[in-house]
C-alpha atoms as a PDB file:
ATOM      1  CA  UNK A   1    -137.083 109.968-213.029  1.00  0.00           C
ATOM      2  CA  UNK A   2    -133.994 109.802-215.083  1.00  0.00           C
ATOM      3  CA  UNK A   3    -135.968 108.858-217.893  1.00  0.00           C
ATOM      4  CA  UNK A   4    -138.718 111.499-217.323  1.00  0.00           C
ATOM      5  CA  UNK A   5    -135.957 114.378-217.356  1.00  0.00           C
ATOM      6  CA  UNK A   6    -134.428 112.512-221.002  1.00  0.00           C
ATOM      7  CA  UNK A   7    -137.993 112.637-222.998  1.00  0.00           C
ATOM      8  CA  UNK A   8    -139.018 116.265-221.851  1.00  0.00           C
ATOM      9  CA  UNK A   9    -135.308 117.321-223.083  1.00  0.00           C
ATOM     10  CA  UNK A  10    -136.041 115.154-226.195  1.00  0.00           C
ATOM     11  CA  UNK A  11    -139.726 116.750-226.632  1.00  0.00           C
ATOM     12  CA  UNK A  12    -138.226 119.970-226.136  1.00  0.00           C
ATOM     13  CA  UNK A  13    -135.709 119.755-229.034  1.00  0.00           C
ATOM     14  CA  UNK A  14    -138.579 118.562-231.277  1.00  0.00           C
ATOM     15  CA  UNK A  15    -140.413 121.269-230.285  1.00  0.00           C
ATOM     16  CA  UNK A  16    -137.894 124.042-231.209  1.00  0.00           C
ATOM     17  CA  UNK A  17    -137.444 122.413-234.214  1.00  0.00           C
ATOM     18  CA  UNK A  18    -140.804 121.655-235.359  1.00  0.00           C
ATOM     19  CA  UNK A  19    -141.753 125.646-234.467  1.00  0.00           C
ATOM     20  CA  UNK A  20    -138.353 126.514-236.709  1.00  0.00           C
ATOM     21  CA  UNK A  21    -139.754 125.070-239.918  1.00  0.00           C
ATOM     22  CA  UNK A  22    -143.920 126.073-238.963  1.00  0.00           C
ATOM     23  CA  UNK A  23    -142.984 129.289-239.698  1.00  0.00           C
ATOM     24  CA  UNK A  24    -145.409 130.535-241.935  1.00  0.00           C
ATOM     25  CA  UNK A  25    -142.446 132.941-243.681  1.00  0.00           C
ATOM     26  CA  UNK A  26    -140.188 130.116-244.768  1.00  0.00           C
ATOM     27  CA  UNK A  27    -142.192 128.760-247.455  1.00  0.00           C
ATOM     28  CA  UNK A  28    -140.396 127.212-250.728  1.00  0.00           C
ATOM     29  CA  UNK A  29    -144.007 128.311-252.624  1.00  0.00           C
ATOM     30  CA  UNK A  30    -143.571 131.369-251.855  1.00  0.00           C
ATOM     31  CA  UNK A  31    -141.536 133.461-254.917  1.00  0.00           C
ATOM     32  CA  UNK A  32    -142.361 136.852-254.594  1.00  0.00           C
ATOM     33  CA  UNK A  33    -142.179 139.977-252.116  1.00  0.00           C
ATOM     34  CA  UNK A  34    -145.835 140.663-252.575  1.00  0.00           C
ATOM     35  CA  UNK A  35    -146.704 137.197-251.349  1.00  0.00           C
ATOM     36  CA  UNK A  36    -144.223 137.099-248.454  1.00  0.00           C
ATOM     37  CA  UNK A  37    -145.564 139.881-247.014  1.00  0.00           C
ATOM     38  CA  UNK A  38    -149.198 139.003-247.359  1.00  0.00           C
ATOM     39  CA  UNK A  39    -148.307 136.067-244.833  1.00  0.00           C
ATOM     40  CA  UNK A  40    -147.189 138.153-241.952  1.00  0.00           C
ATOM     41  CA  UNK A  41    -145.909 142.107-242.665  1.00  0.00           C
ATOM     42  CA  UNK A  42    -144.164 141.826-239.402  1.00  0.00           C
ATOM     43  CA  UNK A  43    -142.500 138.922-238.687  1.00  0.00           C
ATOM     44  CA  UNK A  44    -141.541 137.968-242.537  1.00  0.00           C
ATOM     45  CA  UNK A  45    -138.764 139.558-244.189  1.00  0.00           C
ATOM     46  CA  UNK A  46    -138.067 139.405-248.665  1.00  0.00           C
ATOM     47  CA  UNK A  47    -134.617 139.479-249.530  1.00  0.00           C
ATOM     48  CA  UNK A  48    -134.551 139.364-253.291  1.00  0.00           C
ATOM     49  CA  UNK A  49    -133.182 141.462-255.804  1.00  0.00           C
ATOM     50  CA  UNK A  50    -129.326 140.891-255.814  1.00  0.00           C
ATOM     51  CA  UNK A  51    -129.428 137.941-253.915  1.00  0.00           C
ATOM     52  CA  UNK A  52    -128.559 134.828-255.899  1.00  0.00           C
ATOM     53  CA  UNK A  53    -131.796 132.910-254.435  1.00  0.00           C
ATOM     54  CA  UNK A  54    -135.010 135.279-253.537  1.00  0.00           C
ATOM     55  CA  UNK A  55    -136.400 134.634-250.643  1.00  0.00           C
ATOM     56  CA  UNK A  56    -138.936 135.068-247.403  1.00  0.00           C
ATOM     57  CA  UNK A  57    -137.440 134.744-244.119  1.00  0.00           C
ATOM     58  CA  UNK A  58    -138.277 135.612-240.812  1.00  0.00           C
ATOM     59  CA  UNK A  59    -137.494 138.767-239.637  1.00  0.00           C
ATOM     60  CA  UNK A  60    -134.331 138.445-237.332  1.00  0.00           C
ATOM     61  CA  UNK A  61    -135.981 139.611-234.174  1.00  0.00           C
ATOM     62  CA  UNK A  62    -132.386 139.450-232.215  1.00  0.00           C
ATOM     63  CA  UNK A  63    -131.453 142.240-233.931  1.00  0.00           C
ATOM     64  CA  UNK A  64    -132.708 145.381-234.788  1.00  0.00           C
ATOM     65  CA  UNK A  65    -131.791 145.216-238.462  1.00  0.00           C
ATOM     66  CA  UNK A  66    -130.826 142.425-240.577  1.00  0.00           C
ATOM     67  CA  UNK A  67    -127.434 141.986-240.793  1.00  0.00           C
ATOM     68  CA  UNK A  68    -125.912 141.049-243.990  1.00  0.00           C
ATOM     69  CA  UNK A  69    -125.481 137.125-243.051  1.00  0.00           C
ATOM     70  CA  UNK A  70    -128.846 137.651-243.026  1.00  0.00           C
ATOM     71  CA  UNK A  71    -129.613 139.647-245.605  1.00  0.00           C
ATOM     72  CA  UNK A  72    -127.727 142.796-247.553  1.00  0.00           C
ATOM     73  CA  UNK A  73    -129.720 145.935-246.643  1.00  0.00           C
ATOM     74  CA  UNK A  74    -130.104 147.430-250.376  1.00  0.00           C
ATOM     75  CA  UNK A  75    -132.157 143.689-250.921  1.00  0.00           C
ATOM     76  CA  UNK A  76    -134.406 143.446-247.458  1.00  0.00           C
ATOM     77  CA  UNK A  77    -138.166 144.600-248.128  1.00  0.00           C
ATOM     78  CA  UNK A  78    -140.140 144.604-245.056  1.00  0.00           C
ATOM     79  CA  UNK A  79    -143.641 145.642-244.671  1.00  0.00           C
ATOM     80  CA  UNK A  80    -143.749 147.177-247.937  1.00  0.00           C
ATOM     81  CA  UNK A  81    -142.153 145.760-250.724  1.00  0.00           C
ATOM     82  CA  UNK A  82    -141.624 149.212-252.599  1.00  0.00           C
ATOM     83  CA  UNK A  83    -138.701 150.547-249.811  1.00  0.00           C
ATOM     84  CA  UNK A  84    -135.539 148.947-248.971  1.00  0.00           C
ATOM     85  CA  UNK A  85    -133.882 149.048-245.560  1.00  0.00           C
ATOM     86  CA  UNK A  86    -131.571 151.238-246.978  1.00  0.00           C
ATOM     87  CA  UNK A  87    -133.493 153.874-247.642  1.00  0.00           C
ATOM     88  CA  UNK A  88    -135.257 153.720-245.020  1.00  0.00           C
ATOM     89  CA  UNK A  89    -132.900 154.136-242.369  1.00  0.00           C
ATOM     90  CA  UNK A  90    -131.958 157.137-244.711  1.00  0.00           C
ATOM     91  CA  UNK A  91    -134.842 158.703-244.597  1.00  0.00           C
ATOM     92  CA  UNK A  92    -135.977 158.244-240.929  1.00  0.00           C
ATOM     93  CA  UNK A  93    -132.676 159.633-240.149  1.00  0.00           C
ATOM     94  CA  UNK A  94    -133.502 162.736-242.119  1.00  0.00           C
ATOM     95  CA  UNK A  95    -137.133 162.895-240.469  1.00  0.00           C
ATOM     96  CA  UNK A  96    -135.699 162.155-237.439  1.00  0.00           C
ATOM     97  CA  UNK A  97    -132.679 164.670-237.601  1.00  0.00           C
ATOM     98  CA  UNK A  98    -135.008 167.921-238.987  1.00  0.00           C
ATOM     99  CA  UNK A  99    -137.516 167.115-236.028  1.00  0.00           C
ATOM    100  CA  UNK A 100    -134.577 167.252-233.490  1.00  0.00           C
ATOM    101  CA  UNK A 101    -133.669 170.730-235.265  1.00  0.00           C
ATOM    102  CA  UNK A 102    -136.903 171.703-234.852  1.00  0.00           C
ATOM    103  CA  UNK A 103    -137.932 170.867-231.729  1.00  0.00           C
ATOM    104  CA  UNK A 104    -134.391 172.272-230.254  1.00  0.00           C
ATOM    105  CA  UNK A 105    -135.207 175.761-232.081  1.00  0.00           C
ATOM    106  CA  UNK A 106    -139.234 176.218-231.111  1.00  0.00           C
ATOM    107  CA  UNK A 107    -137.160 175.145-227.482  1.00  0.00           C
ATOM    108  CA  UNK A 108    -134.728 178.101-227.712  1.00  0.00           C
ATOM    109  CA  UNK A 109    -137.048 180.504-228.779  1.00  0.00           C
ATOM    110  CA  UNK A 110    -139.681 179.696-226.189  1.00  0.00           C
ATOM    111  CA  UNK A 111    -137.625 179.657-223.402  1.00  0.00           C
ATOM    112  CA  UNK A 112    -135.510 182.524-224.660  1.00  0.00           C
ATOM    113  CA  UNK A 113    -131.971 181.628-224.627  1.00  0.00           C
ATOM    114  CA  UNK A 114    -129.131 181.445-226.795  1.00  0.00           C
ATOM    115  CA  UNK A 115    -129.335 183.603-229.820  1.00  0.00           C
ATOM    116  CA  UNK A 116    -133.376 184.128-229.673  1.00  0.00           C
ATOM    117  CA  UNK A 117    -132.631 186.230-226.637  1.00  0.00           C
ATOM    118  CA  UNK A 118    -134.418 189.835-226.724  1.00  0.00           C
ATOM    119  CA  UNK A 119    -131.177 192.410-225.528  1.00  0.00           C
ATOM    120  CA  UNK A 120    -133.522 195.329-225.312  1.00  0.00           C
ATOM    121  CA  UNK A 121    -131.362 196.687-223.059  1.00  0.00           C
ATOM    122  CA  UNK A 122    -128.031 197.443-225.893  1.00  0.00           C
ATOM    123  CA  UNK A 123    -131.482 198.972-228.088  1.00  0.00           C
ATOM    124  CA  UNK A 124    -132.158 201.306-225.695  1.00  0.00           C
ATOM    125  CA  UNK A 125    -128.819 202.339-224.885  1.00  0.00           C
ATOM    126  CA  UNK A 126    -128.590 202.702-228.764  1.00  0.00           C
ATOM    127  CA  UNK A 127    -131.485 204.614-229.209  1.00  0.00           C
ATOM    128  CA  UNK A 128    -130.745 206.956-226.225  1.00  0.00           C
ATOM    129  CA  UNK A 129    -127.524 207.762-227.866  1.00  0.00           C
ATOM    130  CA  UNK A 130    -129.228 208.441-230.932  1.00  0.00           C
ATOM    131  CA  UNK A 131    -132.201 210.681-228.790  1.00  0.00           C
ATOM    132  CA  UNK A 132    -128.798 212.536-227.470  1.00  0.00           C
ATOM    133  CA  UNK A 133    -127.556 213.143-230.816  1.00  0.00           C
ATOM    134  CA  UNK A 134    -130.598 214.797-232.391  1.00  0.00           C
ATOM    135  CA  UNK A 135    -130.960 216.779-229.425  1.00  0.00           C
ATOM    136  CA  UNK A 136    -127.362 218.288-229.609  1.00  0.00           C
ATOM    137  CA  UNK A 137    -128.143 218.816-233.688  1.00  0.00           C
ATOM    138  CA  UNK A 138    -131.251 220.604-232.935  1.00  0.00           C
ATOM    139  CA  UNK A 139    -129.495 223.049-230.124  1.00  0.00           C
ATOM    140  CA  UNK A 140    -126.617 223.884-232.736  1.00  0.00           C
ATOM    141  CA  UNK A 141    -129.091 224.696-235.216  1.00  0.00           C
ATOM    142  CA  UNK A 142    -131.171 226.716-233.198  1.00  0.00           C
ATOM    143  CA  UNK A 143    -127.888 228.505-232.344  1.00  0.00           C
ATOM    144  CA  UNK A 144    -127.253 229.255-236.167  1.00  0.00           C
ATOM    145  CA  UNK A 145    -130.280 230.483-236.431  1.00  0.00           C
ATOM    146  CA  UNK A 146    -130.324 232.819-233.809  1.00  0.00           C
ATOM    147  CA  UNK A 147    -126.727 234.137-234.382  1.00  0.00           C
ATOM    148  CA  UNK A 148    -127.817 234.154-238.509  1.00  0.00           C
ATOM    149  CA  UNK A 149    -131.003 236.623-236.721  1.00  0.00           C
ATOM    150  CA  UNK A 150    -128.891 239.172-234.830  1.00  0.00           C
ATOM    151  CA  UNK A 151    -126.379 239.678-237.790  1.00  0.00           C
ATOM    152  CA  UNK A 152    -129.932 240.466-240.274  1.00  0.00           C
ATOM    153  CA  UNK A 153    -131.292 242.609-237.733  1.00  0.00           C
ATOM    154  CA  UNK A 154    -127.570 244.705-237.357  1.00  0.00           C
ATOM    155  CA  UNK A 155    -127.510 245.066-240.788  1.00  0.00           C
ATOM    156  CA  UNK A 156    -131.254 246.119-241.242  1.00  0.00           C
ATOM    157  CA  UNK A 157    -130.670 248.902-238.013  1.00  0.00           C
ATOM    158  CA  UNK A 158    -127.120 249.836-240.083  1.00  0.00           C
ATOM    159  CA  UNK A 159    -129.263 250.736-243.291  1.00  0.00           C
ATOM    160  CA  UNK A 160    -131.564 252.017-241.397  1.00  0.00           C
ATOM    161  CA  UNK A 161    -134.555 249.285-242.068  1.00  0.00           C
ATOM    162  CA  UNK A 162    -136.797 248.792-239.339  1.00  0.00           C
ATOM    163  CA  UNK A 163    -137.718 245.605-237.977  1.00  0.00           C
ATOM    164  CA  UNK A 164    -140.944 246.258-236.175  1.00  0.00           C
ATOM    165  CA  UNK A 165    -144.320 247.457-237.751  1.00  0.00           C
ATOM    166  CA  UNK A 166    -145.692 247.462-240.677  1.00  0.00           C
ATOM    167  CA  UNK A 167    -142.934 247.147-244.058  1.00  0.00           C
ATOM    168  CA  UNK A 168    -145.149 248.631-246.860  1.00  0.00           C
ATOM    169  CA  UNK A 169    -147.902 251.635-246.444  1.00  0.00           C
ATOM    170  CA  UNK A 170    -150.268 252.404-248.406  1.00  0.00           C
ATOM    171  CA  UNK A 171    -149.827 256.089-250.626  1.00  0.00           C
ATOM    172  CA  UNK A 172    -152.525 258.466-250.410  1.00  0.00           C
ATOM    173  CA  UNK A 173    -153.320 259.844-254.096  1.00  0.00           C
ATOM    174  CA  UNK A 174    -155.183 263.169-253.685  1.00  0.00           C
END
């Protein structure tokens, strides 16, 4: 038994290590990013560039990115070879960051809150106030008017220039 338990610990290690260096990524033949990535998008990883010895590796699946024991981020290609991890967590930030703006706004103006809210209520106070006004314009100049009336009509009676019937009439030649 003792010996049973020794050679499947034993078959184990060769295992892990035998599956270590079958990994189709880690391949001295391999020498550039095109290549690496036409053996497995996903699980192989180029670091090249700046780094003193270009490489394919596998992708370090413990982490979410590589770190830079692994790998600097301005030199790891994966899945394409034209777009760095760099920019790429720029611009999916950016994507990500105007989608959250956007999302949050169509959000607030649906559901009506915050600064999207309709205040009809301080426009029609407003325009009620305004209604008022032009009302109270219109009764003083209907006031002026009359008063501006009564003082023509006292001065047409003073002269003695009537206000009723007919202001011109016709001569008779004969």
């Amino acid at each position: 038994m003792k010996y049973f338990i020794i050679s499947g610990a034993i078959l184990l290690v060769f295992a892990s290590c035998a599956s270590a260096e079958t990994s189709p990524c880690v391949n001295a033949s391999i020498k550039t990013c095109e290549e690496c990535l036409k053996v497995d998008a996903v699980k192989c990883m180029w670091c090249g560039a700046k780094n003193p010895i270009p490489a394919c590796k596998d992708y370090p699946a413990k982490h979410v990115l590589p770190t830079n024991d692994d790998c600097p981020l301005s030199d790891a290609r994966w899945g394409v070879c034209w777009l760095n991890f760099e920019a790429l967590i720029i611009s999916c930030s950016i994507i990500g960051g105007l989608l959250l703006i956007g999302i949050t706004l169509c959000f607030c103006k649906c559901c009506g809150c915050c600064c999207f809210k309709k205040n009809t209520s301080r426009y029609q106070r407003e325009e009620a106030r305004l209604e008022v006004e032009r009302q109270n314009r219109q009764m003083r100049q209907d006031a002026r008017r009359q008063e501006r009336k009564q003082r023509n009509d006292e001065i047409r009676r003073k002269y003695g220039l009537s206000t009723g019937g007919a202001q011109y009439q016709k001569f008779e030649n004969e």
